[in-house]
PDB file of N, CA and C in Angstrom:
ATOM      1  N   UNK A   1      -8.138  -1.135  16.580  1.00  0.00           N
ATOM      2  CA  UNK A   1      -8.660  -1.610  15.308  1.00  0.00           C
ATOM      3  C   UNK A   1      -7.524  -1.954  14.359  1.00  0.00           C
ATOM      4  N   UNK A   2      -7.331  -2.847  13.770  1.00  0.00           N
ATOM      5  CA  UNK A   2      -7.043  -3.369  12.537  1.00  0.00           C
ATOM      6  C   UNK A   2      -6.865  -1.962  11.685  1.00  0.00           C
ATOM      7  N   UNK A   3      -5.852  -1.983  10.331  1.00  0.00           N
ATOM      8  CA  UNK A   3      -5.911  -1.127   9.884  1.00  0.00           C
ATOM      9  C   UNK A   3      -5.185  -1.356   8.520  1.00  0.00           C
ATOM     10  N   UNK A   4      -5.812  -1.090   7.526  1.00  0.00           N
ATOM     11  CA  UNK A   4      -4.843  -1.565   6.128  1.00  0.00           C
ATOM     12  C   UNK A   4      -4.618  -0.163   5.406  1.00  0.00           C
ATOM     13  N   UNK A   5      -3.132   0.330   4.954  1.00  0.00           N
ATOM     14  CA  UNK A   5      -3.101   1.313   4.704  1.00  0.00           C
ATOM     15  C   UNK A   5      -2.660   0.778   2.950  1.00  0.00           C
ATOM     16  N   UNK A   6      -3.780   2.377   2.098  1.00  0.00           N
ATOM     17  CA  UNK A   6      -3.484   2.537   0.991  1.00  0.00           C
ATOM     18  C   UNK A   6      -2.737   3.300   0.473  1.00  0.00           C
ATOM     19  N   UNK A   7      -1.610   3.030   0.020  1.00  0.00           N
ATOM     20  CA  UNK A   7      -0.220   4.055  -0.612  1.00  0.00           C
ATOM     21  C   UNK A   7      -0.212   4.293  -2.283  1.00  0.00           C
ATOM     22  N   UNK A   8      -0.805   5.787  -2.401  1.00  0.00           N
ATOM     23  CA  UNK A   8      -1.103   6.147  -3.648  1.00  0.00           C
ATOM     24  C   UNK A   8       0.341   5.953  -4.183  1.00  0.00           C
ATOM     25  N   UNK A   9       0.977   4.967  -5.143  1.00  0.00           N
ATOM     26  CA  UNK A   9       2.239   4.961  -5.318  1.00  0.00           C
ATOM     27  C   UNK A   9       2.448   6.115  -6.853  1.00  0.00           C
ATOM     28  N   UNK A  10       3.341   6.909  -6.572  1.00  0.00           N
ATOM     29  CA  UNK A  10       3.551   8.257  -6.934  1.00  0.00           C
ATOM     30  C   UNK A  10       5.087   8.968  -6.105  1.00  0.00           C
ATOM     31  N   UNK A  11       5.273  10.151  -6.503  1.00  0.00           N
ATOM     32  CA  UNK A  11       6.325  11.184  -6.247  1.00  0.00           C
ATOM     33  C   UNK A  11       6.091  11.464  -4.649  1.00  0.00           C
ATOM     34  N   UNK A  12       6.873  10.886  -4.139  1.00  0.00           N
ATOM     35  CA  UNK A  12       6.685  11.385  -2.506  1.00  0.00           C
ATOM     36  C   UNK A  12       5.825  10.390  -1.665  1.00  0.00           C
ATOM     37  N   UNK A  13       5.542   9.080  -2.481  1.00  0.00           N
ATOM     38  CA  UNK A  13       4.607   7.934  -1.549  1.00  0.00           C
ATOM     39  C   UNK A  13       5.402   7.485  -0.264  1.00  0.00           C
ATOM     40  N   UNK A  14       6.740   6.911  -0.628  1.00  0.00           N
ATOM     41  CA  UNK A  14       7.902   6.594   0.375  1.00  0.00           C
ATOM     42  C   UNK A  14       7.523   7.579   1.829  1.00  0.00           C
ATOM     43  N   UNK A  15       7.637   8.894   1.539  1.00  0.00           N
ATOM     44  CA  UNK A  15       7.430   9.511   3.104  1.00  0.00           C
ATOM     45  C   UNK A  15       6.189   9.370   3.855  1.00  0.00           C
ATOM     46  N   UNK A  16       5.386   9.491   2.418  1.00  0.00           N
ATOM     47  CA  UNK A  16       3.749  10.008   3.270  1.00  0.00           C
ATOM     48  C   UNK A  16       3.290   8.306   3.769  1.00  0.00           C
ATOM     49  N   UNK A  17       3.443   7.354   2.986  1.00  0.00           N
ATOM     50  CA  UNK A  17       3.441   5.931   3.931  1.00  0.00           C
ATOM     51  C   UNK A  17       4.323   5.862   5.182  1.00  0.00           C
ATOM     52  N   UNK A  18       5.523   5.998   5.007  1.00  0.00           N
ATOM     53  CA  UNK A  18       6.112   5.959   6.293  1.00  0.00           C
ATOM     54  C   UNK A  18       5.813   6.533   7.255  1.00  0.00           C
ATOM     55  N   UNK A  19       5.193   7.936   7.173  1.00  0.00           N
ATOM     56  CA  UNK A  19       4.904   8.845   8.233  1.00  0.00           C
ATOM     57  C   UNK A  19       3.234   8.451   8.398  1.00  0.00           C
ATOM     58  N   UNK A  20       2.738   7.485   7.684  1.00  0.00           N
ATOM     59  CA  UNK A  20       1.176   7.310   8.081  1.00  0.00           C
ATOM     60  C   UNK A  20       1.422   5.812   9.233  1.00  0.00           C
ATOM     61  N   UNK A  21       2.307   5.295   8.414  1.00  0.00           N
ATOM     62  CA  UNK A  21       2.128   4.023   9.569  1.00  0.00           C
ATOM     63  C   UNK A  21       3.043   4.471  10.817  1.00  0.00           C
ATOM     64  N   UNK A  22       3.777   5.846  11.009  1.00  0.00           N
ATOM     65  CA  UNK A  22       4.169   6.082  12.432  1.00  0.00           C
ATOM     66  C   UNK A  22       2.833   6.484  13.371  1.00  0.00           C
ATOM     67  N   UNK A  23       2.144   7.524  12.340  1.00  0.00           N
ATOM     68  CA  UNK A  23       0.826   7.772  12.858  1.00  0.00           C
ATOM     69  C   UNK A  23       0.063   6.804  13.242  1.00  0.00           C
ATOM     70  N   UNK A  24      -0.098   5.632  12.775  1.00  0.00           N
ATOM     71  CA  UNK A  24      -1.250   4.563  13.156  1.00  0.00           C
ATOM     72  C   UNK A  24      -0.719   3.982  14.479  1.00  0.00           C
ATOM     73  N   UNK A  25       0.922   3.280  14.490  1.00  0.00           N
ATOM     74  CA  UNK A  25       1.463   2.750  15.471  1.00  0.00           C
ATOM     75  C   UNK A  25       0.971   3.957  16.605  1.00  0.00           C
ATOM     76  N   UNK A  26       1.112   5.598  16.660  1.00  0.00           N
ATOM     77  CA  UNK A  26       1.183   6.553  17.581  1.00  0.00           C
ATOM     78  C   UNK A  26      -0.406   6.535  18.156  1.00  0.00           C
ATOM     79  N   UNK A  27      -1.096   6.118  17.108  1.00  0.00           N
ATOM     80  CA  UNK A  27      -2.587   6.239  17.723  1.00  0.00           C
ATOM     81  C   UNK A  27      -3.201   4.991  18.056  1.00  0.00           C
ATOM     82  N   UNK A  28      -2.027   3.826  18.809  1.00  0.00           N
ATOM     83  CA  UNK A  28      -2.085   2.701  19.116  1.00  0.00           C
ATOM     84  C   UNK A  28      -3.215   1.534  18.017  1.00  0.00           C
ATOM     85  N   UNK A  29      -3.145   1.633  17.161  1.00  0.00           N
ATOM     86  CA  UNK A  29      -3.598   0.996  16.176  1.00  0.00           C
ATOM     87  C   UNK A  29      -2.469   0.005  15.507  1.00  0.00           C
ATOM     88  N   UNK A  30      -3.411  -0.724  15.033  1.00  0.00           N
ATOM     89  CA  UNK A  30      -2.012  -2.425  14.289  1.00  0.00           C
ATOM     90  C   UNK A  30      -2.359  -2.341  12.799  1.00  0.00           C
ATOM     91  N   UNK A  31      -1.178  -1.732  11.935  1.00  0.00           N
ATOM     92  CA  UNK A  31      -1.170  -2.149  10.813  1.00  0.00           C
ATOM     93  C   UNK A  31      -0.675  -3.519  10.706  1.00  0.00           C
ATOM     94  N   UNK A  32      -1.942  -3.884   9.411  1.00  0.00           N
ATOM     95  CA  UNK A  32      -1.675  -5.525   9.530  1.00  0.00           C
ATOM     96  C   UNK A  32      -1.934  -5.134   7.955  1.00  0.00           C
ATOM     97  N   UNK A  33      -1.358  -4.392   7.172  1.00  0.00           N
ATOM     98  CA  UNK A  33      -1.023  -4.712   5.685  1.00  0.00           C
ATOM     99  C   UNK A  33      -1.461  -3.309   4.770  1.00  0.00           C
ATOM    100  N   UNK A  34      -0.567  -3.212   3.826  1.00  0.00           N
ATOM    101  CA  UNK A  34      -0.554  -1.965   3.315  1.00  0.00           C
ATOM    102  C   UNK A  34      -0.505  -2.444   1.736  1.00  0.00           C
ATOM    103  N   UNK A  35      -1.893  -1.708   0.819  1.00  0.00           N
ATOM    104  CA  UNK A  35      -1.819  -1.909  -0.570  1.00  0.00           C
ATOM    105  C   UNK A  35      -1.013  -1.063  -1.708  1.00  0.00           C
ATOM    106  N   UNK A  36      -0.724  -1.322  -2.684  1.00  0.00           N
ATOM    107  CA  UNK A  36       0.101  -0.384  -3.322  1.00  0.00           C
ATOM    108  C   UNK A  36      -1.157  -0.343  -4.139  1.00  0.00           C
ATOM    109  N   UNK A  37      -1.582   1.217  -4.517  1.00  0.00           N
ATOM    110  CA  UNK A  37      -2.435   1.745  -5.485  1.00  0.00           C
ATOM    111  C   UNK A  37      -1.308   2.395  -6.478  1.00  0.00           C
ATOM    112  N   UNK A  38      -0.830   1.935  -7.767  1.00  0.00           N
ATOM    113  CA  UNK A  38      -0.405   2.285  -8.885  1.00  0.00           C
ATOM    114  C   UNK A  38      -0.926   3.656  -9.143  1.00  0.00           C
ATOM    115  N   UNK A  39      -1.021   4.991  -8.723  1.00  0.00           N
ATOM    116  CA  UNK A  39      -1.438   5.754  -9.278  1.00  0.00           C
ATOM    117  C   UNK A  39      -0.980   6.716 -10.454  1.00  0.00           C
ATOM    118  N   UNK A  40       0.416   6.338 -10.350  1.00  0.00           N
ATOM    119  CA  UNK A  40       0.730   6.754 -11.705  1.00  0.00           C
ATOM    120  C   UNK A  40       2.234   5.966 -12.067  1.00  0.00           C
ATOM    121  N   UNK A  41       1.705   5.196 -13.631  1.00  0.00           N
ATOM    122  CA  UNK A  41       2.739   3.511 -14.050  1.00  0.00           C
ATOM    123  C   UNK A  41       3.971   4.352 -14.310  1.00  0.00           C
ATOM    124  N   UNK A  42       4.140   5.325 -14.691  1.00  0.00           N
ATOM    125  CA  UNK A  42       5.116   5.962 -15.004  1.00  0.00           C
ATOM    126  C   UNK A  42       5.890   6.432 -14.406  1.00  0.00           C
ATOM    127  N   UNK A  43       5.716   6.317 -13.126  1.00  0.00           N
ATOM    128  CA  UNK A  43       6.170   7.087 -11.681  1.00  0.00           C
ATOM    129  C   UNK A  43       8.194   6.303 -11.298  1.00  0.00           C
ATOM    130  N   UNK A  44       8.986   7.227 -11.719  1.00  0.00           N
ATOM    131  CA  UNK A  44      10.355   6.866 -12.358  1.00  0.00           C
ATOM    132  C   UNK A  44      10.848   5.892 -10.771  1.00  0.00           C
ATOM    133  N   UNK A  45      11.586   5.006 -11.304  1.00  0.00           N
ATOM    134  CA  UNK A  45      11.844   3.698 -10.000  1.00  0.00           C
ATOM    135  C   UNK A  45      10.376   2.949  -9.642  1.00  0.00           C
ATOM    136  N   UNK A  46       9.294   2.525 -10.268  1.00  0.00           N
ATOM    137  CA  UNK A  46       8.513   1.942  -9.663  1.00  0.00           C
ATOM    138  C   UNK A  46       9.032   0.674  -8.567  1.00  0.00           C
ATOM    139  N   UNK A  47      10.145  -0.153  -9.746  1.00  0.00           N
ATOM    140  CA  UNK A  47      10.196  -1.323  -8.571  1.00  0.00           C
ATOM    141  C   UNK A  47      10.929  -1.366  -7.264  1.00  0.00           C
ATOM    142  N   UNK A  48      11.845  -0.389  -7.367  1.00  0.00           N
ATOM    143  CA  UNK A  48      12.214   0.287  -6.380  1.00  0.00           C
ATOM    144  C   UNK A  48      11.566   1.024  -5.312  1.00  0.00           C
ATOM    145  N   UNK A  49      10.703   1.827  -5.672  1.00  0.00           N
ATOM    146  CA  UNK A  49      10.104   2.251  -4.558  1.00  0.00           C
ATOM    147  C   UNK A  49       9.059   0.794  -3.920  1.00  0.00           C
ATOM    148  N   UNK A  50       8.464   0.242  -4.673  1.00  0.00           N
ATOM    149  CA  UNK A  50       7.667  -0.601  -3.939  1.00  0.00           C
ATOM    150  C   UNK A  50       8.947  -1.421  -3.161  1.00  0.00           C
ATOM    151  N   UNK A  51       9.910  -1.984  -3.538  1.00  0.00           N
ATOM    152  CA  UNK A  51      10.909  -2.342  -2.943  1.00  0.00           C
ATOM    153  C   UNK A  51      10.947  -1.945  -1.536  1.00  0.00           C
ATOM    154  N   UNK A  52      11.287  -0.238  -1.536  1.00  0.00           N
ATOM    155  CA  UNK A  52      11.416   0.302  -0.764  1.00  0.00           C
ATOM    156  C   UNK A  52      10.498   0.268   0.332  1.00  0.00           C
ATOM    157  N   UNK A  53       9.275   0.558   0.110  1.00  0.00           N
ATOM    158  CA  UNK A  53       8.188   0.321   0.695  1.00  0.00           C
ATOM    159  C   UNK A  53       8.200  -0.916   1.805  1.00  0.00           C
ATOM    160  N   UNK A  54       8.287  -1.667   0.834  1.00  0.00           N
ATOM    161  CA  UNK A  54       8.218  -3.130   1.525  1.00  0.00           C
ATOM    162  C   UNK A  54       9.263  -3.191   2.613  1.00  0.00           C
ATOM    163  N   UNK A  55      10.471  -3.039   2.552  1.00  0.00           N
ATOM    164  CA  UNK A  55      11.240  -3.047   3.374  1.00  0.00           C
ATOM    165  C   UNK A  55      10.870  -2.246   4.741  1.00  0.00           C
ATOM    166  N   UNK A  56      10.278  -0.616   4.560  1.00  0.00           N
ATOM    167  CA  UNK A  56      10.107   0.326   5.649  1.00  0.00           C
ATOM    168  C   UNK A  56       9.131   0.096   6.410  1.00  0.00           C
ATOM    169  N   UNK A  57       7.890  -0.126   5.544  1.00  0.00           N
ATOM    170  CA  UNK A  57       6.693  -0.410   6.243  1.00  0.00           C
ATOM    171  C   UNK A  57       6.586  -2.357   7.279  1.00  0.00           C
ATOM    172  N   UNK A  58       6.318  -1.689   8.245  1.00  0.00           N
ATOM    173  CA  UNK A  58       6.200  -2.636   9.265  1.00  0.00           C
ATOM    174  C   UNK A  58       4.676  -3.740   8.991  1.00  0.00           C
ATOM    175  N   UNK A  59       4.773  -3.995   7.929  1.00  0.00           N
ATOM    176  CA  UNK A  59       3.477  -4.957   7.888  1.00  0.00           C
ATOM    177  C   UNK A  59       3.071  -5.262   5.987  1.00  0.00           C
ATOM    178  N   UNK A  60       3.017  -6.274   6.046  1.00  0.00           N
ATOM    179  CA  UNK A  60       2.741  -7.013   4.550  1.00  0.00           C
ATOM    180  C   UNK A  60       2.009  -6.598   3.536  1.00  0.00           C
ATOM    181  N   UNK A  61       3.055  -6.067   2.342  1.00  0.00           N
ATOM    182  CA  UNK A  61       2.002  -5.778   1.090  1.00  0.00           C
ATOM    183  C   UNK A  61       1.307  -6.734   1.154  1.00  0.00           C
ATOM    184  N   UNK A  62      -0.642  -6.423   1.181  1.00  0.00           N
ATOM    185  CA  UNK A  62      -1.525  -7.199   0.785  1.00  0.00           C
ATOM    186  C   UNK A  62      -2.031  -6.911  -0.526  1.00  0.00           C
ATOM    187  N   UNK A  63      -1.245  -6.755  -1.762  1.00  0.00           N
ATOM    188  CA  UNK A  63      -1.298  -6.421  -3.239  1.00  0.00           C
ATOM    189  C   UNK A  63      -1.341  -5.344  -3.859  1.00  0.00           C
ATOM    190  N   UNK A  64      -0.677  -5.043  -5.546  1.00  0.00           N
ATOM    191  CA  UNK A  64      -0.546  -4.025  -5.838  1.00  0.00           C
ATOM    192  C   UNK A  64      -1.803  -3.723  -6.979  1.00  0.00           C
ATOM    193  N   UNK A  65      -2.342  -2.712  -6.966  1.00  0.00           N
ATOM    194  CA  UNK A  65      -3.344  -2.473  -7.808  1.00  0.00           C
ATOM    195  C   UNK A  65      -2.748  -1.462  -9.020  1.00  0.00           C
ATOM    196  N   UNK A  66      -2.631  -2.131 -10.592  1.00  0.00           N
ATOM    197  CA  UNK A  66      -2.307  -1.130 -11.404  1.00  0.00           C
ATOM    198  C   UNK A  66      -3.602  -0.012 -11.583  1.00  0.00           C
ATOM    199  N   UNK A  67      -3.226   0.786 -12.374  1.00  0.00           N
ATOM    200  CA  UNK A  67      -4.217   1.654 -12.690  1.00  0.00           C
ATOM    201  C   UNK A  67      -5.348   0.874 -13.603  1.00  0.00           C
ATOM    202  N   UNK A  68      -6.792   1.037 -13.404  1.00  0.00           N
ATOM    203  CA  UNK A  68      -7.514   0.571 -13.886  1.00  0.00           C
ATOM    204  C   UNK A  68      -8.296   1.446 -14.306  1.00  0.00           C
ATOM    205  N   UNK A  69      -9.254   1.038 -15.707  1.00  0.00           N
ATOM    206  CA  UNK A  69     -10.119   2.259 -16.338  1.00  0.00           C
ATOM    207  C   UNK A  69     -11.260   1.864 -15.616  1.00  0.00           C
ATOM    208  N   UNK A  70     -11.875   0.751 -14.834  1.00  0.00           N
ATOM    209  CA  UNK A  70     -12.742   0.838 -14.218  1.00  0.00           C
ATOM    210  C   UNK A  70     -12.592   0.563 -12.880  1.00  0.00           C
ATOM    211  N   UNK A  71     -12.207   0.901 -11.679  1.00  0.00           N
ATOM    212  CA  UNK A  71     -12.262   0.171 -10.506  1.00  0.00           C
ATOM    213  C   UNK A  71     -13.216  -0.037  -9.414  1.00  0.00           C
ATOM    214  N   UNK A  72     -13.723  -1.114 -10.099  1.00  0.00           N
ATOM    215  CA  UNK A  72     -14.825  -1.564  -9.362  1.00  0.00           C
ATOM    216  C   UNK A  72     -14.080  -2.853  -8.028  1.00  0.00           C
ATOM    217  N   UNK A  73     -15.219  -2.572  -7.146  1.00  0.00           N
ATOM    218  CA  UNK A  73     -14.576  -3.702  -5.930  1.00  0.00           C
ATOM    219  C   UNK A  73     -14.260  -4.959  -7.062  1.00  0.00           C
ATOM    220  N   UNK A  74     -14.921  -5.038  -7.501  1.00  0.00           N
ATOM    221  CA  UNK A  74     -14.450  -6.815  -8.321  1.00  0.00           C
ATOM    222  C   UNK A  74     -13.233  -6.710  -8.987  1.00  0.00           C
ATOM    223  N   UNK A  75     -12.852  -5.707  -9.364  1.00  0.00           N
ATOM    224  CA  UNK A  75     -11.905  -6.004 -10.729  1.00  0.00           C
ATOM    225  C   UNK A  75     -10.629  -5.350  -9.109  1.00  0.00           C
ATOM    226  N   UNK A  76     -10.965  -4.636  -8.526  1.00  0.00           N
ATOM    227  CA  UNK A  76      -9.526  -4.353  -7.567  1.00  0.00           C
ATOM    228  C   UNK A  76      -9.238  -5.581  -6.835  1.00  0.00           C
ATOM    229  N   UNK A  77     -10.313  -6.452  -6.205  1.00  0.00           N
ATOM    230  CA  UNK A  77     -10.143  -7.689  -5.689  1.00  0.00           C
ATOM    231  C   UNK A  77      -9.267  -8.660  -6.084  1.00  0.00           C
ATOM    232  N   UNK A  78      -8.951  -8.411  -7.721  1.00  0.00           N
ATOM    233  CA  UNK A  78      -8.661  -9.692  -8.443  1.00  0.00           C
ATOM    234  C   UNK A  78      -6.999  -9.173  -8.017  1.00  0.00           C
ATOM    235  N   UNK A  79      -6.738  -8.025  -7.844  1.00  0.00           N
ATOM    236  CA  UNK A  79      -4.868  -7.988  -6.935  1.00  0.00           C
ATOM    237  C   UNK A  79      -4.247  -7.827  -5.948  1.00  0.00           C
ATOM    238  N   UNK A  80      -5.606  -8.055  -4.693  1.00  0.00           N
ATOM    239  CA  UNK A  80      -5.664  -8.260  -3.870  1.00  0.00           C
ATOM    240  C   UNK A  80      -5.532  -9.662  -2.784  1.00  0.00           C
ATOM    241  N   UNK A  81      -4.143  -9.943  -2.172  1.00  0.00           N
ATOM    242  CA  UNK A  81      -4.513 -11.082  -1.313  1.00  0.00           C
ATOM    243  C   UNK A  81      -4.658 -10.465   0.075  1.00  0.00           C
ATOM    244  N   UNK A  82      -6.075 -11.345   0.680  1.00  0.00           N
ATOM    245  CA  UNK A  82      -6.203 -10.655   1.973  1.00  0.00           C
ATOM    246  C   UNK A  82      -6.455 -12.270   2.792  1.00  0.00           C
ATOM    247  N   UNK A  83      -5.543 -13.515   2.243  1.00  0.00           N
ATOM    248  CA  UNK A  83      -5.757 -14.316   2.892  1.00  0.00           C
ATOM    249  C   UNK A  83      -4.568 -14.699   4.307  1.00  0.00           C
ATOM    250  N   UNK A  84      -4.265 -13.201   4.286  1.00  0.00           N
ATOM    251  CA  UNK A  84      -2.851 -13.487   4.883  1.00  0.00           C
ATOM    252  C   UNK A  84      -3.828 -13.602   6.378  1.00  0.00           C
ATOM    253  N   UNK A  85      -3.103 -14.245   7.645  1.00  0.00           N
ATOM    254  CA  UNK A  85      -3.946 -13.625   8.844  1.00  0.00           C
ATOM    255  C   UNK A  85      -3.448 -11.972   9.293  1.00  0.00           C
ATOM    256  N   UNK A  86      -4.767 -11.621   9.828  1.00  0.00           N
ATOM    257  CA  UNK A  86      -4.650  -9.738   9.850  1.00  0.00           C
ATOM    258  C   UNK A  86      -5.168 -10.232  11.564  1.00  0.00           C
TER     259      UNK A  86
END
């Protein structure tokens, strides 16, 4: 199966993504794109870690979601591209 992983971006996202997409590759599954969930804006190096991210993870940010006071599918959609092929 296909598999899009969500990275609560926060204190310690860098490992727990990296060590989720070893897990997916280990349980023969294809990451085909990983979202950044903003979970906290304040979170010190943001552009850096997404930086980081991007570089480690084996498959294409498909968009970053800031924190929203409502997140409804519509309003998360709008920072979402999923026209990439998966």
């Amino acid at each position: 199966l296909p598999v899009i992983l969500v990275v609560g971006v926060r204190l310690g996202c860098i490992n727990h993504a990296v060590l989720s997409a070893e897990a997916i590759a280990r349980d023969g599954l294809r990451l085909v794109g990983w979202v950044a969930n903003i979970v906290d804006p304040a979170t010190s190096r943001l552009d850096d870690n997404l930086a980081t991210l991007e570089q480690l993870l084996p498959a294409p940010c498909l968009g970053r979601v800031p924190r929203l006071s409502e997140a409804t599918p519509e309003a998360v959609a709008d920072y979402l591209n999923l026209t990439l092929p998966l």
